[in-house]
C-alpha atoms as a PDB file:
ATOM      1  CA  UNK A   1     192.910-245.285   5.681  1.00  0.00           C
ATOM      2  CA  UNK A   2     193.612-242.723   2.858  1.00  0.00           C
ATOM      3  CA  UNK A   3     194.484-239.149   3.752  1.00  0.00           C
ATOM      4  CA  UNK A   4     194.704-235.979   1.074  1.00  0.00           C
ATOM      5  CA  UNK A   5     195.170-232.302   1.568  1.00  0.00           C
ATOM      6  CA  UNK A   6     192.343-230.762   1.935  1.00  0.00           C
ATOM      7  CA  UNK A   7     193.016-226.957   2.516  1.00  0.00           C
ATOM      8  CA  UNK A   8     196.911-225.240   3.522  1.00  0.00           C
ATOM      9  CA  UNK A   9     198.451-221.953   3.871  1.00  0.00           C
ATOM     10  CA  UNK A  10     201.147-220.766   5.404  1.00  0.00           C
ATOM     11  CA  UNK A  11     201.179-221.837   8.746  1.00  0.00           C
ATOM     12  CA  UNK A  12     198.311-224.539   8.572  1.00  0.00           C
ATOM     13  CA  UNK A  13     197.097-227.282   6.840  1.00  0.00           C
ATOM     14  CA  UNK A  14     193.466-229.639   6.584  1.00  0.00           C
ATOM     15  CA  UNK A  15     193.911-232.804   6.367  1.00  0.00           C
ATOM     16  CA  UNK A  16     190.806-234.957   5.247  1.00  0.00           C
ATOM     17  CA  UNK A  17     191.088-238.914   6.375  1.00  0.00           C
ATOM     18  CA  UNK A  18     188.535-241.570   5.046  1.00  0.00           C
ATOM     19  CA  UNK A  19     188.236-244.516   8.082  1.00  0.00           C
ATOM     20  CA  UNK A  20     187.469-248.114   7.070  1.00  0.00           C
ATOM     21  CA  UNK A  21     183.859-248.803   8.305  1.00  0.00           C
ATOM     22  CA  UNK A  22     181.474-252.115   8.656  1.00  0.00           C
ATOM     23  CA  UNK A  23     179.157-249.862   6.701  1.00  0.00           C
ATOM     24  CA  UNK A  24     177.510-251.784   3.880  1.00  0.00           C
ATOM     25  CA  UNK A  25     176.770-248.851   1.741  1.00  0.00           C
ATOM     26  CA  UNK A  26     177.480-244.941   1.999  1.00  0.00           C
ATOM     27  CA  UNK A  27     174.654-243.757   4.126  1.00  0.00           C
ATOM     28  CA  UNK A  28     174.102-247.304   5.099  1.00  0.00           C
ATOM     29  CA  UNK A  29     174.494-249.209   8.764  1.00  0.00           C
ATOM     30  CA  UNK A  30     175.665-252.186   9.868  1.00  0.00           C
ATOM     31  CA  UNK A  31     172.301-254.983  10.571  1.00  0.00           C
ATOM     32  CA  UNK A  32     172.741-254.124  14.630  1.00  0.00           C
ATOM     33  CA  UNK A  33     169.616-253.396  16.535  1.00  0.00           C
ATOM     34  CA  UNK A  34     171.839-251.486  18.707  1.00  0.00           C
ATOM     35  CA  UNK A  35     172.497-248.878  15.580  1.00  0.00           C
ATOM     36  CA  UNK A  36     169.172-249.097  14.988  1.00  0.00           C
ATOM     37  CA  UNK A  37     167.847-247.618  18.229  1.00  0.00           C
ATOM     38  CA  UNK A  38     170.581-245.178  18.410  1.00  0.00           C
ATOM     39  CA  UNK A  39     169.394-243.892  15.008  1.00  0.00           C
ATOM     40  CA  UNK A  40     166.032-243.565  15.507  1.00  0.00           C
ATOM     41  CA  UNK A  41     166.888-241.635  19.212  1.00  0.00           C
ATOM     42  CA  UNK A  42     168.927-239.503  17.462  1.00  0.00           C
ATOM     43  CA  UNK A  43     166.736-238.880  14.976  1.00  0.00           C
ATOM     44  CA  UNK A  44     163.964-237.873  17.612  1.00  0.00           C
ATOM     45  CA  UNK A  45     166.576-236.120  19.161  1.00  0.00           C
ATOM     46  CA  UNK A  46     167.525-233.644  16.241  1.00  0.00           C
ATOM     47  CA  UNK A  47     164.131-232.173  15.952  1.00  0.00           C
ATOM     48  CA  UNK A  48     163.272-235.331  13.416  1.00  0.00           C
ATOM     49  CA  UNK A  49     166.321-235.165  11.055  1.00  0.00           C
ATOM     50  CA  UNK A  50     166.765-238.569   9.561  1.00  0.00           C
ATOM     51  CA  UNK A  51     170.367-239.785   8.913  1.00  0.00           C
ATOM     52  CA  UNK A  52     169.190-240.345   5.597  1.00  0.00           C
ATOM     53  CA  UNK A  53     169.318-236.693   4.662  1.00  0.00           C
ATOM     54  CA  UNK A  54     171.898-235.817   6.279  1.00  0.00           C
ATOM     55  CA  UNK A  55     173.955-239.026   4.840  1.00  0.00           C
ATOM     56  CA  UNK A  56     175.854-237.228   2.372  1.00  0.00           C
ATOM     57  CA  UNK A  57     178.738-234.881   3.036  1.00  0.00           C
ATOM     58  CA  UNK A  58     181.109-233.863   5.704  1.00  0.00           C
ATOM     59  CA  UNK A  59     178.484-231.043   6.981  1.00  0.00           C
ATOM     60  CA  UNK A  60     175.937-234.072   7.583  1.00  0.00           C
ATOM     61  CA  UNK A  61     178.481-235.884   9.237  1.00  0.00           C
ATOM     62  CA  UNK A  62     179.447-233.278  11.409  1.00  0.00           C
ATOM     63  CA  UNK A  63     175.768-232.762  12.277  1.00  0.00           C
ATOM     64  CA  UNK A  64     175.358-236.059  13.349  1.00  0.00           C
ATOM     65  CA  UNK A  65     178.656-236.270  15.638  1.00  0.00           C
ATOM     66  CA  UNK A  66     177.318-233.019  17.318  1.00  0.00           C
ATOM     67  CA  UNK A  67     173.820-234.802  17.865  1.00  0.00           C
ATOM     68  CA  UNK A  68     175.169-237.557  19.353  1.00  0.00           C
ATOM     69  CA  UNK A  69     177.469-235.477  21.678  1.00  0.00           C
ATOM     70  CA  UNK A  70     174.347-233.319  22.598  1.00  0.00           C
ATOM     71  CA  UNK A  71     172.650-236.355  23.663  1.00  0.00           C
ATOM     72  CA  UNK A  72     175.553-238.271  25.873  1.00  0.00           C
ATOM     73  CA  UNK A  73     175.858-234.584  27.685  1.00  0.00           C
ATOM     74  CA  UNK A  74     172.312-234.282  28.103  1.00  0.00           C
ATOM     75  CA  UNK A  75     172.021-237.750  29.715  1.00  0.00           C
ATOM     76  CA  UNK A  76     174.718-237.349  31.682  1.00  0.00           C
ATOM     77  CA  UNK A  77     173.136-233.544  33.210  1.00  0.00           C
ATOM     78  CA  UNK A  78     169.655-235.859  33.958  1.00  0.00           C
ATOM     79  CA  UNK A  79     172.707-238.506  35.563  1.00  0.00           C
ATOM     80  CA  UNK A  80     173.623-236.224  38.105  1.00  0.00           C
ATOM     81  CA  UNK A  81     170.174-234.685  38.239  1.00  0.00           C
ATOM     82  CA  UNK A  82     168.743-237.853  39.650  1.00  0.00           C
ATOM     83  CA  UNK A  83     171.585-238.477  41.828  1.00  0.00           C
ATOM     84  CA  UNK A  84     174.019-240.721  39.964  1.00  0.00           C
ATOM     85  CA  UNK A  85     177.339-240.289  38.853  1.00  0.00           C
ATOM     86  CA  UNK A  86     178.293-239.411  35.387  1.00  0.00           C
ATOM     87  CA  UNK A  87     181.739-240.385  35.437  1.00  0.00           C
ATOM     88  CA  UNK A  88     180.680-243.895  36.684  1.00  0.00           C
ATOM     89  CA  UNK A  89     177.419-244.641  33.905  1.00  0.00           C
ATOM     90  CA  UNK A  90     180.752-242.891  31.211  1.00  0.00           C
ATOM     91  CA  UNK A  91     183.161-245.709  32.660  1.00  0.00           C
ATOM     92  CA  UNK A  92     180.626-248.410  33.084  1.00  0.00           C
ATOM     93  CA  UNK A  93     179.341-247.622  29.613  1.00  0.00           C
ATOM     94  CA  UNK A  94     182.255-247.659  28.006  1.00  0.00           C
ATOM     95  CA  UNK A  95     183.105-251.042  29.359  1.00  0.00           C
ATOM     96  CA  UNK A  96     179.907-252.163  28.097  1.00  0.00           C
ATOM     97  CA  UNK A  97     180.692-251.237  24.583  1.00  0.00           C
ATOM     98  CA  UNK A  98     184.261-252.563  24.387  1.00  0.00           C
ATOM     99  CA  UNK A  99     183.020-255.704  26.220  1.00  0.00           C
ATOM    100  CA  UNK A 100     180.409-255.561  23.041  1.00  0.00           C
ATOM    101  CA  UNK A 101     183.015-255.100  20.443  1.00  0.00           C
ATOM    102  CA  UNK A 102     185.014-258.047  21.630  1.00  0.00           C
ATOM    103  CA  UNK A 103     182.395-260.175  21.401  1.00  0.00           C
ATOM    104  CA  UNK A 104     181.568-259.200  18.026  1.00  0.00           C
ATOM    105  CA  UNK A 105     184.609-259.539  16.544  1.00  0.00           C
END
């Protein structure tokens, strides 16, 4: 991980950090169908803005963070809507991905 000043003043500073990856190339994912089908539901998602155009930048970064955050807290509203619990799907969920991850690698 490399970290640099990004911004300071008096009584604050920014701070930008650049996280190892398995991305192949900038913009790029790893070969996972998984990534694949959250792409393309984000991508439906945000009104049909590819990651592709937003690849480069923080702002298209940020963009796609907020998508995907939009999108768990919507399925978790139609969750409770059809009489499940949110909490539980978030637990089981995330037990499913680290379970995943293990696996992997």
């Amino acid at each position: 991980m490399q970290c640099r000043i990004v911004g300071a003043g008096a009584d604050f500073k920014f701070v930008w950090c650049d996280l190892a990856t398995q991305l192949d190339a900038p913009g790029g994912h790893i070969v996972d169908p998984r990534v694949a089908k959250s792409e393309a539901c984000l991508t439906l998602y945000a009104g049909g803005v590819t990651a592709e155009s937003l690849s480069s930048g923080r702002t298209g970064a940020a963009f796609q963070e907020e998508a995907a955050i939009d999108l768990i807290a919507d399925l978790l509203h139609w969750l409770r809507a059809h009489g499940h619990d949110p909490d539980e799907a978030l637990d089981r969920a995330q037990m499913h991905f680290e379970a995943e991850l293990s696996r992997a690698g």
